[in-house]
C-alpha atoms as a PDB file:
ATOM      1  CA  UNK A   1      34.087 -30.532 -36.711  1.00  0.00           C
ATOM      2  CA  UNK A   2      31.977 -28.021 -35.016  1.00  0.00           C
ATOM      3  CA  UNK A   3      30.102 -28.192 -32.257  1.00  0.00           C
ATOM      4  CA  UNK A   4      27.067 -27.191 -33.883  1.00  0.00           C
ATOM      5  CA  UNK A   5      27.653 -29.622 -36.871  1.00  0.00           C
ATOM      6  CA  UNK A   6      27.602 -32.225 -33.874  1.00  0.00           C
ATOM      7  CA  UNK A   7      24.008 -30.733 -32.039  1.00  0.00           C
ATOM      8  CA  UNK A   8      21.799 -29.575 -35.325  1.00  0.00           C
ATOM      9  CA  UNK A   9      19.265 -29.387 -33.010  1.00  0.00           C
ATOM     10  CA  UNK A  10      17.793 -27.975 -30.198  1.00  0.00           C
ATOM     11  CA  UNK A  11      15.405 -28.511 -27.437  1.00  0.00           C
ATOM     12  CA  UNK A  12      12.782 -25.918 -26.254  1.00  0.00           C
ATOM     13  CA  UNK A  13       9.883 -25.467 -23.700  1.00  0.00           C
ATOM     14  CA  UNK A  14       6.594 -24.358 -24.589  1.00  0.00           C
ATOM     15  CA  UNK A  15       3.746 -23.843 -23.404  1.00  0.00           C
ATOM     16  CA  UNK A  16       0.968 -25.156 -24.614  1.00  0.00           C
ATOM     17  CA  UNK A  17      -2.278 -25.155 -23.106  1.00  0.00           C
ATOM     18  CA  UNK A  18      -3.245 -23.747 -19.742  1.00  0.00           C
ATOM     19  CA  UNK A  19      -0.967 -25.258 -16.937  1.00  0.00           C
ATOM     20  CA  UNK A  20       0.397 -27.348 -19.670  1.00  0.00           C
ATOM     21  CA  UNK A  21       3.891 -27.568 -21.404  1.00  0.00           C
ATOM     22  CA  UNK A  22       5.770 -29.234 -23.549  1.00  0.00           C
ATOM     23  CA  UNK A  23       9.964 -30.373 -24.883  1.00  0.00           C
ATOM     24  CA  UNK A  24      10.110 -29.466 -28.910  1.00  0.00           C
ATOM     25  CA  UNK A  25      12.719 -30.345 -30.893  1.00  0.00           C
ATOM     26  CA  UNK A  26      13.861 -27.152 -32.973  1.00  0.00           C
ATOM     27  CA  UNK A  27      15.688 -27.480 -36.415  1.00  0.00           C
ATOM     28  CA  UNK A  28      18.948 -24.465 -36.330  1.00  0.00           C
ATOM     29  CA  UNK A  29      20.254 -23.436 -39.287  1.00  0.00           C
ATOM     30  CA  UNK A  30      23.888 -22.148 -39.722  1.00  0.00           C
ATOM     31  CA  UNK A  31      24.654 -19.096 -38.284  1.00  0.00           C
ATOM     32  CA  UNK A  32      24.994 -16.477 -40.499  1.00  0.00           C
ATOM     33  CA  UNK A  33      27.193 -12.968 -40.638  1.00  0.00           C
ATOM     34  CA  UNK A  34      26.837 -11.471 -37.313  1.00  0.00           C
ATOM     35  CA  UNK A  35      25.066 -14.548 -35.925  1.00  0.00           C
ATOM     36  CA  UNK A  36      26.238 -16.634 -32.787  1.00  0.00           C
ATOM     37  CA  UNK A  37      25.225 -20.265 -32.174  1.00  0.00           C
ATOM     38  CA  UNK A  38      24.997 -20.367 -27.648  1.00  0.00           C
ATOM     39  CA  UNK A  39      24.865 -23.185 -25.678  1.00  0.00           C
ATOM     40  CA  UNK A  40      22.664 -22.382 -22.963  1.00  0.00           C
ATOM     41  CA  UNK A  41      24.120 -22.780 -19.305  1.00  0.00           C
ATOM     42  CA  UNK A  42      21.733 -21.342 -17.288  1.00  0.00           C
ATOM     43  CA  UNK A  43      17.449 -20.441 -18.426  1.00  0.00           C
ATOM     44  CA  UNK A  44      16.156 -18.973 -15.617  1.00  0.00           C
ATOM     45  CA  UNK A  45      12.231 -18.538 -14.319  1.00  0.00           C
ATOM     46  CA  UNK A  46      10.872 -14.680 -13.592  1.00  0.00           C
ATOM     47  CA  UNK A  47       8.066 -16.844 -11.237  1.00  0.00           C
ATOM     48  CA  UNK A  48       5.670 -14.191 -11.366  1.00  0.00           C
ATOM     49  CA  UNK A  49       5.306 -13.195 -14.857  1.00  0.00           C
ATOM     50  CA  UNK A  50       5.796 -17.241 -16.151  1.00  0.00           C
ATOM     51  CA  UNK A  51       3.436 -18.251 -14.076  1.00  0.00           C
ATOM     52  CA  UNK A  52       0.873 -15.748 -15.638  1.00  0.00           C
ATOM     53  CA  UNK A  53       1.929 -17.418 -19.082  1.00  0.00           C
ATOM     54  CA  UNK A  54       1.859 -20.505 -17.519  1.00  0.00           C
ATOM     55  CA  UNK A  55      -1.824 -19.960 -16.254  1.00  0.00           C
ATOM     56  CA  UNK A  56      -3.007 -18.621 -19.571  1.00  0.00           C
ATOM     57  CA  UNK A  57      -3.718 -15.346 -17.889  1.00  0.00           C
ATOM     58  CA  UNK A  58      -1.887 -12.845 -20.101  1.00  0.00           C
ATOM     59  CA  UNK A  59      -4.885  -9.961 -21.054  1.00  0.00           C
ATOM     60  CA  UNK A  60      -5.333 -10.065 -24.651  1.00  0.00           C
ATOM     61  CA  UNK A  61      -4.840  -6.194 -24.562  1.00  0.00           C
ATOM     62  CA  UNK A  62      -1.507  -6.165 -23.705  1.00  0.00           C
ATOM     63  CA  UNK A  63      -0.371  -9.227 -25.613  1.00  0.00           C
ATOM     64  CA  UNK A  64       2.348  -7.609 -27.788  1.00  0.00           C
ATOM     65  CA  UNK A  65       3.739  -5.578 -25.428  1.00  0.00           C
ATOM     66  CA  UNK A  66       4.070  -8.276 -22.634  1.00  0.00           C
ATOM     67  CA  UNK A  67       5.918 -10.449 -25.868  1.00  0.00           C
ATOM     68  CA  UNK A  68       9.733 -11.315 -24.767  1.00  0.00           C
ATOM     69  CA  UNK A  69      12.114 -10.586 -27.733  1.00  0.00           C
ATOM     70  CA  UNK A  70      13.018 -13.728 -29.193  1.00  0.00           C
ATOM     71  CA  UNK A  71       9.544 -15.371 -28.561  1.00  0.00           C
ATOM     72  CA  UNK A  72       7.587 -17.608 -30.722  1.00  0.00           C
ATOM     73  CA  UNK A  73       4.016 -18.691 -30.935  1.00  0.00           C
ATOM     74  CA  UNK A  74       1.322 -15.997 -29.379  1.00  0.00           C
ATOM     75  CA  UNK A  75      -0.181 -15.970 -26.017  1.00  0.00           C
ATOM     76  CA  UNK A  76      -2.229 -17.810 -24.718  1.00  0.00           C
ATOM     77  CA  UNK A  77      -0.818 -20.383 -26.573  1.00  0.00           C
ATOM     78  CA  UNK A  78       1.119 -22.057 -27.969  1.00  0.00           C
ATOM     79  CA  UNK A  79       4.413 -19.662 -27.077  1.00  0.00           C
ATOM     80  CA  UNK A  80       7.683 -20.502 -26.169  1.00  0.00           C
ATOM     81  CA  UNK A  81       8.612 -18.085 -23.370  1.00  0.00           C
ATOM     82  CA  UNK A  82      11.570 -17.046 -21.521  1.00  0.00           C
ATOM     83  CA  UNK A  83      14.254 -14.419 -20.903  1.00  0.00           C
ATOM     84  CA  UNK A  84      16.976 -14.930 -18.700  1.00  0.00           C
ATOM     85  CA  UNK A  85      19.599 -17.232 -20.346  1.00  0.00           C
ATOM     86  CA  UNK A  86      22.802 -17.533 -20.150  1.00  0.00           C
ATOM     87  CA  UNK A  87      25.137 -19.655 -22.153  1.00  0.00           C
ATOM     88  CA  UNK A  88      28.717 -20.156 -24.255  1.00  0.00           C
ATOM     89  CA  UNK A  89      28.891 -18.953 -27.847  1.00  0.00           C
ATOM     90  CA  UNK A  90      29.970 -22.110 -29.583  1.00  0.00           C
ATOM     91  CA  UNK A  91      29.993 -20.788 -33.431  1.00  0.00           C
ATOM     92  CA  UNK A  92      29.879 -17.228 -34.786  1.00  0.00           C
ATOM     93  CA  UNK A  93      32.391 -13.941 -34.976  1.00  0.00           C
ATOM     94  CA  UNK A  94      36.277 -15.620 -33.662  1.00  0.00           C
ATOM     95  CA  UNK A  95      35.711 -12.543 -30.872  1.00  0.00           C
ATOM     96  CA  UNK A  96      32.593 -14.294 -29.544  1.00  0.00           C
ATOM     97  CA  UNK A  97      33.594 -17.730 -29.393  1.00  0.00           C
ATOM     98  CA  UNK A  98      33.703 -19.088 -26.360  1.00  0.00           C
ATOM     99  CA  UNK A  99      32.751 -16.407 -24.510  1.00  0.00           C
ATOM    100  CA  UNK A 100      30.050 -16.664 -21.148  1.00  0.00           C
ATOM    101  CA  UNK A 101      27.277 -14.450 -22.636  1.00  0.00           C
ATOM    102  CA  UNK A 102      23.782 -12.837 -21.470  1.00  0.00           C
ATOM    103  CA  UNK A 103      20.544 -12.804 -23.668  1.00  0.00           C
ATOM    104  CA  UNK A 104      16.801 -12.395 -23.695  1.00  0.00           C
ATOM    105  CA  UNK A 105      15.583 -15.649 -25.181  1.00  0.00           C
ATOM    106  CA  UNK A 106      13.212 -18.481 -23.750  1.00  0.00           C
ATOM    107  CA  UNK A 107      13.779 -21.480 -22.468  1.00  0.00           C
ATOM    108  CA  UNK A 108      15.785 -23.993 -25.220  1.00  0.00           C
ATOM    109  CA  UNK A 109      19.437 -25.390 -24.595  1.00  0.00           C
ATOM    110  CA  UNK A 110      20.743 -24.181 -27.835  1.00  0.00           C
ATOM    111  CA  UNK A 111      19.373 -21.303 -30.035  1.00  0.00           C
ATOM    112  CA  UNK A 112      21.306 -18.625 -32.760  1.00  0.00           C
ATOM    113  CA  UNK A 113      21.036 -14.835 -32.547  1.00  0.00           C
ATOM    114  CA  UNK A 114      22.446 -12.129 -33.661  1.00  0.00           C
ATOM    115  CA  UNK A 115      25.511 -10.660 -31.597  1.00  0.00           C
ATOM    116  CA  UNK A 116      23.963  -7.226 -30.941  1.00  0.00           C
ATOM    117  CA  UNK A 117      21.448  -9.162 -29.331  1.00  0.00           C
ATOM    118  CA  UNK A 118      24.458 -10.788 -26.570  1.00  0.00           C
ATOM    119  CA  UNK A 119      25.769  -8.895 -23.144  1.00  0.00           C
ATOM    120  CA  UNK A 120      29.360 -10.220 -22.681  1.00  0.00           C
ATOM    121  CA  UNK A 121      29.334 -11.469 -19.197  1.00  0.00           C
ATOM    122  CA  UNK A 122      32.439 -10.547 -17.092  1.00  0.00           C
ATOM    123  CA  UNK A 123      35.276 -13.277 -16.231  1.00  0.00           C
ATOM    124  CA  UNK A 124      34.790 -12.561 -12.515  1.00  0.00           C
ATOM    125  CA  UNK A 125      30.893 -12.990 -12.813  1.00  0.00           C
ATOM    126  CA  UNK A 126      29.875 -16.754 -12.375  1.00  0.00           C
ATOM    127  CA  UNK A 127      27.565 -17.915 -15.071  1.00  0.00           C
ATOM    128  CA  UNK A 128      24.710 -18.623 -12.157  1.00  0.00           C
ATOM    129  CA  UNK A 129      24.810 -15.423 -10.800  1.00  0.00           C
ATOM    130  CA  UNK A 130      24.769 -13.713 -14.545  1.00  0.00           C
ATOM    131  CA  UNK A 131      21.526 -15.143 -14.729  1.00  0.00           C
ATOM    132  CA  UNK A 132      19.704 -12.305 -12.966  1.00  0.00           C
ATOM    133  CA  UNK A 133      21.177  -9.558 -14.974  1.00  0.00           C
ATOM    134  CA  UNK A 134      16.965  -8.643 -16.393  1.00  0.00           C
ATOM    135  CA  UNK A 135      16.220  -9.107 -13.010  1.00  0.00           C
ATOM    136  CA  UNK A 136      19.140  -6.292 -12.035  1.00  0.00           C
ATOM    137  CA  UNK A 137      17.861  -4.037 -15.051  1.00  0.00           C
ATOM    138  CA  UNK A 138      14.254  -3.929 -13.648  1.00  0.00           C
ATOM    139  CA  UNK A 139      15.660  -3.548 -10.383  1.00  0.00           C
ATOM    140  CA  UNK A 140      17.594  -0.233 -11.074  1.00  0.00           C
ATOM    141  CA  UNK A 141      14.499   0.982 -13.378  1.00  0.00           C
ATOM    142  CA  UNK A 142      12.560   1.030  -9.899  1.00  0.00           C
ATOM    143  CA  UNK A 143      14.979   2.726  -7.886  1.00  0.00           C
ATOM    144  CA  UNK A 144      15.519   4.985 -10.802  1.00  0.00           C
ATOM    145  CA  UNK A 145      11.808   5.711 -10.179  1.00  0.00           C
ATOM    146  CA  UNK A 146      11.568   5.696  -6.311  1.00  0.00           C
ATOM    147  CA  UNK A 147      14.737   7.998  -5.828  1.00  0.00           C
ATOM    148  CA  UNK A 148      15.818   7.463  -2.650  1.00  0.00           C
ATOM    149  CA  UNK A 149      17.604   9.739  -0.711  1.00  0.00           C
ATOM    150  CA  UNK A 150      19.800  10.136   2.214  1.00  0.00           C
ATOM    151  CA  UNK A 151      18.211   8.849   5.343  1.00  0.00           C
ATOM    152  CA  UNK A 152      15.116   7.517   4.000  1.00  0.00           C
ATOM    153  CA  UNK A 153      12.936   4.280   5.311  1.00  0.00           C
ATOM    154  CA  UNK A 154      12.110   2.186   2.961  1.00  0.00           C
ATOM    155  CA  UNK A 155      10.246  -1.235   2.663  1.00  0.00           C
ATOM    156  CA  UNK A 156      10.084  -3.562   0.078  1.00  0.00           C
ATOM    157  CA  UNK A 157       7.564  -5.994   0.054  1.00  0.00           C
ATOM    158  CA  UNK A 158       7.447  -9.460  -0.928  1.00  0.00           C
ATOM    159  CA  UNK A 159      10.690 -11.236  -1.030  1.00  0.00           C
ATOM    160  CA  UNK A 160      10.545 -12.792  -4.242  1.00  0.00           C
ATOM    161  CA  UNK A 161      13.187 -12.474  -7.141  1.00  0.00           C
ATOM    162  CA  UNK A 162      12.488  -8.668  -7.942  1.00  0.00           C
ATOM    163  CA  UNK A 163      12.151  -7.803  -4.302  1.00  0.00           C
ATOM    164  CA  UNK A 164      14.972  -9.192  -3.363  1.00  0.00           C
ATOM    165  CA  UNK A 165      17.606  -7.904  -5.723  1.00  0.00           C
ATOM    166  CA  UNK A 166      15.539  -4.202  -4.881  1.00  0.00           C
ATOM    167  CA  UNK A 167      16.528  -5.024  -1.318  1.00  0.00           C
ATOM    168  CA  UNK A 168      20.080  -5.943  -2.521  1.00  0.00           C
ATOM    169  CA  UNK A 169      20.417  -2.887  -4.006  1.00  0.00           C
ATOM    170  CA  UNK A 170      18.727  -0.527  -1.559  1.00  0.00           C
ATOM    171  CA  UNK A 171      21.275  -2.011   1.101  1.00  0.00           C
ATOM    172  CA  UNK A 172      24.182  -0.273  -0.560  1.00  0.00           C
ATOM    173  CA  UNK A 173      22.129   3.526   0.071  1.00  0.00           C
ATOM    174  CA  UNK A 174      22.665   5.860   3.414  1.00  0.00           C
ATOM    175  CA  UNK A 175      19.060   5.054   4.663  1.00  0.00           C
ATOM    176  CA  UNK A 176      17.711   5.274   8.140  1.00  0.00           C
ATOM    177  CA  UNK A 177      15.832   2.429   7.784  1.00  0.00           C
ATOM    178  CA  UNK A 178      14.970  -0.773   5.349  1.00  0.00           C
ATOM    179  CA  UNK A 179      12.997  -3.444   5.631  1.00  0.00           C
ATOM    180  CA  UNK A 180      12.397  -6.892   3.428  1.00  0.00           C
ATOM    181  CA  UNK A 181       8.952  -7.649   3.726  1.00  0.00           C
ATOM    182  CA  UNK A 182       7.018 -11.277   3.250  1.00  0.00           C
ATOM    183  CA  UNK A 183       4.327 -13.531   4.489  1.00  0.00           C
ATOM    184  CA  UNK A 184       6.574 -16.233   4.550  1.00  0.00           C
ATOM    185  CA  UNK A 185       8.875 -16.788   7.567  1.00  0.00           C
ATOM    186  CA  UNK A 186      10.818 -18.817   5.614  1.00  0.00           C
ATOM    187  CA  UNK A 187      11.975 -15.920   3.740  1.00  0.00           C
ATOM    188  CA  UNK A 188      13.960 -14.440   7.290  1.00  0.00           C
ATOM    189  CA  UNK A 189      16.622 -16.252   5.888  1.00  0.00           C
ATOM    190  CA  UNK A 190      16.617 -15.186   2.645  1.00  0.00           C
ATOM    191  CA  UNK A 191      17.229 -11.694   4.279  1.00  0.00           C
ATOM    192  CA  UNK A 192      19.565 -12.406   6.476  1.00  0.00           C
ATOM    193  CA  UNK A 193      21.321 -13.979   3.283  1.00  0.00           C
ATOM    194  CA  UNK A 194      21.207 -10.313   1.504  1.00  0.00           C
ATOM    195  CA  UNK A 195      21.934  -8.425   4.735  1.00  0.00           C
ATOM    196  CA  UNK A 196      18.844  -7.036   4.810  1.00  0.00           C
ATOM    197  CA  UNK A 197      16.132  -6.468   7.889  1.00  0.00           C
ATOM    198  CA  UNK A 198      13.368  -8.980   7.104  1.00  0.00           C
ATOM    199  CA  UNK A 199       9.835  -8.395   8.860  1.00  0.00           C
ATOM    200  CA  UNK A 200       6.209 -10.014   8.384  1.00  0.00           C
ATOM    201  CA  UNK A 201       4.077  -7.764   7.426  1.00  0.00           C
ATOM    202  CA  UNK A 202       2.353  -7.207  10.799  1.00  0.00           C
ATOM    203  CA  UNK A 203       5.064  -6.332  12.322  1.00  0.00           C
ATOM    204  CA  UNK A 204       6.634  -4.047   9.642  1.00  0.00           C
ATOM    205  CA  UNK A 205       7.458  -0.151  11.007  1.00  0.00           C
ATOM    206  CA  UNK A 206       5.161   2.559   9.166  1.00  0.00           C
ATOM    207  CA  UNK A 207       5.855   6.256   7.854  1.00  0.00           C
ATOM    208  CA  UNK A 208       7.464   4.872   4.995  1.00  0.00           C
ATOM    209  CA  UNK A 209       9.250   7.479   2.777  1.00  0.00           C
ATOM    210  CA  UNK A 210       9.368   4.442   0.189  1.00  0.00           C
ATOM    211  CA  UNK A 211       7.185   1.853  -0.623  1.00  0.00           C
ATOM    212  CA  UNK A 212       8.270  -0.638  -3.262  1.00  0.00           C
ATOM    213  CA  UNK A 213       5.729  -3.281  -3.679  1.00  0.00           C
ATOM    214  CA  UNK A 214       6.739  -6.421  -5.553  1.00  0.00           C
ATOM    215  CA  UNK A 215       4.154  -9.345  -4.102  1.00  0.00           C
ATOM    216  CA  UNK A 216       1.422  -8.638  -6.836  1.00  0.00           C
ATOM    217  CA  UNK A 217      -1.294  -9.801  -4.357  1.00  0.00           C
ATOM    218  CA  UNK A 218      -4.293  -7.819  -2.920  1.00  0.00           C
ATOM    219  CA  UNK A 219      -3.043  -7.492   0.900  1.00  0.00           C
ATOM    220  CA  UNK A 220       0.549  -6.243  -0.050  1.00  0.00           C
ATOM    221  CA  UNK A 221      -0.626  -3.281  -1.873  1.00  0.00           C
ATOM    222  CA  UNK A 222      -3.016  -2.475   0.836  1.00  0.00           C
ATOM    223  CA  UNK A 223      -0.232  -2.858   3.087  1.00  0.00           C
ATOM    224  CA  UNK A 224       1.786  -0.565   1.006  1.00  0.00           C
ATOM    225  CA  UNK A 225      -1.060   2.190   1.292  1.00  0.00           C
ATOM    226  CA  UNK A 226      -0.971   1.229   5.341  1.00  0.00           C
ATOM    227  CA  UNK A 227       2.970   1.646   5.575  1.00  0.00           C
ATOM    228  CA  UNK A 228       3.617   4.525   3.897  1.00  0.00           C
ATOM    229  CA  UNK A 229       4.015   8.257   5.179  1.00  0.00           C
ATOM    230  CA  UNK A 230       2.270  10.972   4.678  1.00  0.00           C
ATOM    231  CA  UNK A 231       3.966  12.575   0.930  1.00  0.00           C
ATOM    232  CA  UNK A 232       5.645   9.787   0.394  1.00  0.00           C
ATOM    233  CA  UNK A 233       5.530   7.400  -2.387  1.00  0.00           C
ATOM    234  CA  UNK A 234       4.539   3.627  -3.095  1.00  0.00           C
ATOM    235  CA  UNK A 235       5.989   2.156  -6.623  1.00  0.00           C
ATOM    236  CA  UNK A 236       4.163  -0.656  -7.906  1.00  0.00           C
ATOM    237  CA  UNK A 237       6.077  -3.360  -9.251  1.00  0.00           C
ATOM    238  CA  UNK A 238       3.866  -5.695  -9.833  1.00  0.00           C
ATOM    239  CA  UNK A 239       1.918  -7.400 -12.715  1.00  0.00           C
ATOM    240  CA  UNK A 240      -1.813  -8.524 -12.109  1.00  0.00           C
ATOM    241  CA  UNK A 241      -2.554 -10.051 -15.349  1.00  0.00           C
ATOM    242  CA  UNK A 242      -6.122 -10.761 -15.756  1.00  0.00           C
ATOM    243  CA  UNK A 243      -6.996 -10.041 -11.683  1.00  0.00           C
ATOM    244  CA  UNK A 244      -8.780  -7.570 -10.416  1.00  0.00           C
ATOM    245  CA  UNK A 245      -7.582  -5.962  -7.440  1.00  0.00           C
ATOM    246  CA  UNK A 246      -9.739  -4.112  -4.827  1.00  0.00           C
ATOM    247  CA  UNK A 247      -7.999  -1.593  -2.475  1.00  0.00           C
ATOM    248  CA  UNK A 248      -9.588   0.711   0.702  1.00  0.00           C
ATOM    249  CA  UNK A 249      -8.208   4.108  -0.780  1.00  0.00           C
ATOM    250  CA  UNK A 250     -10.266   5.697   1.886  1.00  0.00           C
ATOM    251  CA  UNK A 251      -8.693   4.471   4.514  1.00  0.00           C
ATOM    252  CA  UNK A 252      -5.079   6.044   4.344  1.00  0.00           C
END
């Protein structure tokens, strides 16, 4: 007996009102030719853009576009949202089974997809840390963007998920300078963890070549426009959702 003969169903969250969410129960069918029945080991939270979801806050303009790829349900709501899981294949292609994989679905402990829609994750990679592999992906895209070069400063502020892993992989280029920025002390740690100068933003050292901005509040994009040097460049990482967001171009 299979696995999935023993679990026919699943459990998902959704949400379903403003600030409010729910556990359903979700039927799953066989999976079919090129299908893959995963167990779900990890479903991590992208804070900023879930809690936009979570807040009912998602402009109705850019609805379809902001839709993950397995979603269901429409924003504001109901919609089960997610897409940073990582789980086992239990049934599917012999190949797969078994197998520590990566996909783009929402939060629910058991789900079917089709293969092409699976990143193998690598033996050495531990299932927790695979977890952040979107996060990675929008990570590069920005330094793809911001091209940094050889002895650059850079700052990255807020220390949040996407901030962090920009640091992580900003620490690995021949800069002159980089620095971690947050509000939060608590986040020196953090930091420290990555290898990474951390600074408040008070305190934070100016003539940025770089500015990657990744708090999607108000004062760190005015920072941003404060820190920078003159030609260089500021890339907005952030997603404001339904806020508007007020900023003294005149003043840098």
């Amino acid at each position: 007996m299979t696995n999935f003969q023993q679990h026919p169903q699943a459990t998902a969250y959704w949400t379903v009102g403003q600030e409010k969410g729910e556990l359903r129960s979700v039927d799953l069918a066989v999976p079919g030719p090129g299908e893959a029945l995963v167990r779900t080991l990890f479903s991590g939270i992208s804070k900023g853009t879930e809690m936009v979801v979570h807040k009912a806050r998602v402009p109705e303009c850019v609805a379809e576009r902001m839709a993950a790829p397995h979603q269901e349900g429409s924003f504001p709501s109901p919609v089960k949202f997610g897409y940073l899981s990582v789980g086992v294949v239990e049934d599917g292609p012999a190949e797969w089974k078994g197998r520590t994989v990566f996909c783009l679905y929402p939060h629910q402990d058991r789900y079917i997809v089709p293969v092409d829609s699976l990143t193998l994750v690598p033996g050495d990679v531990p299932a927790a840390r695979a977890v952040l592999t979107g996060t990675v992906e929008t990570a590069v895209n920005a330094l793809w963007e911001a091209g940094p070069r050889l002895g650059d400063r850079v700052a990255v502020i807020g220390a949040g998920m996407v901030g962090g892993m920009v640091a992580t992989l900003l620490r690995t280029f021949p800069l002159q300078r980089l620095q971690l920025i947050d509000v939060d002390p608590a986040k020196r740690a953090f930091a420290e963890a990555l290898g990474v100068e951390f600074s408040h933003p008070d305190d934070a050292a100016k003539d940025c070549d770089i500015v990657i901005h990744c708090s999607a509040s108000q004062e760190g994009l005015e920072r941003s426009l404060q820190l920078v040097g003159d030609e260089g460049d500021i890339i907005e990482m952030s997603w404001y959702a339904d806020r508007k967001v007020t900023i003294p171009l005149g003043e840098d």
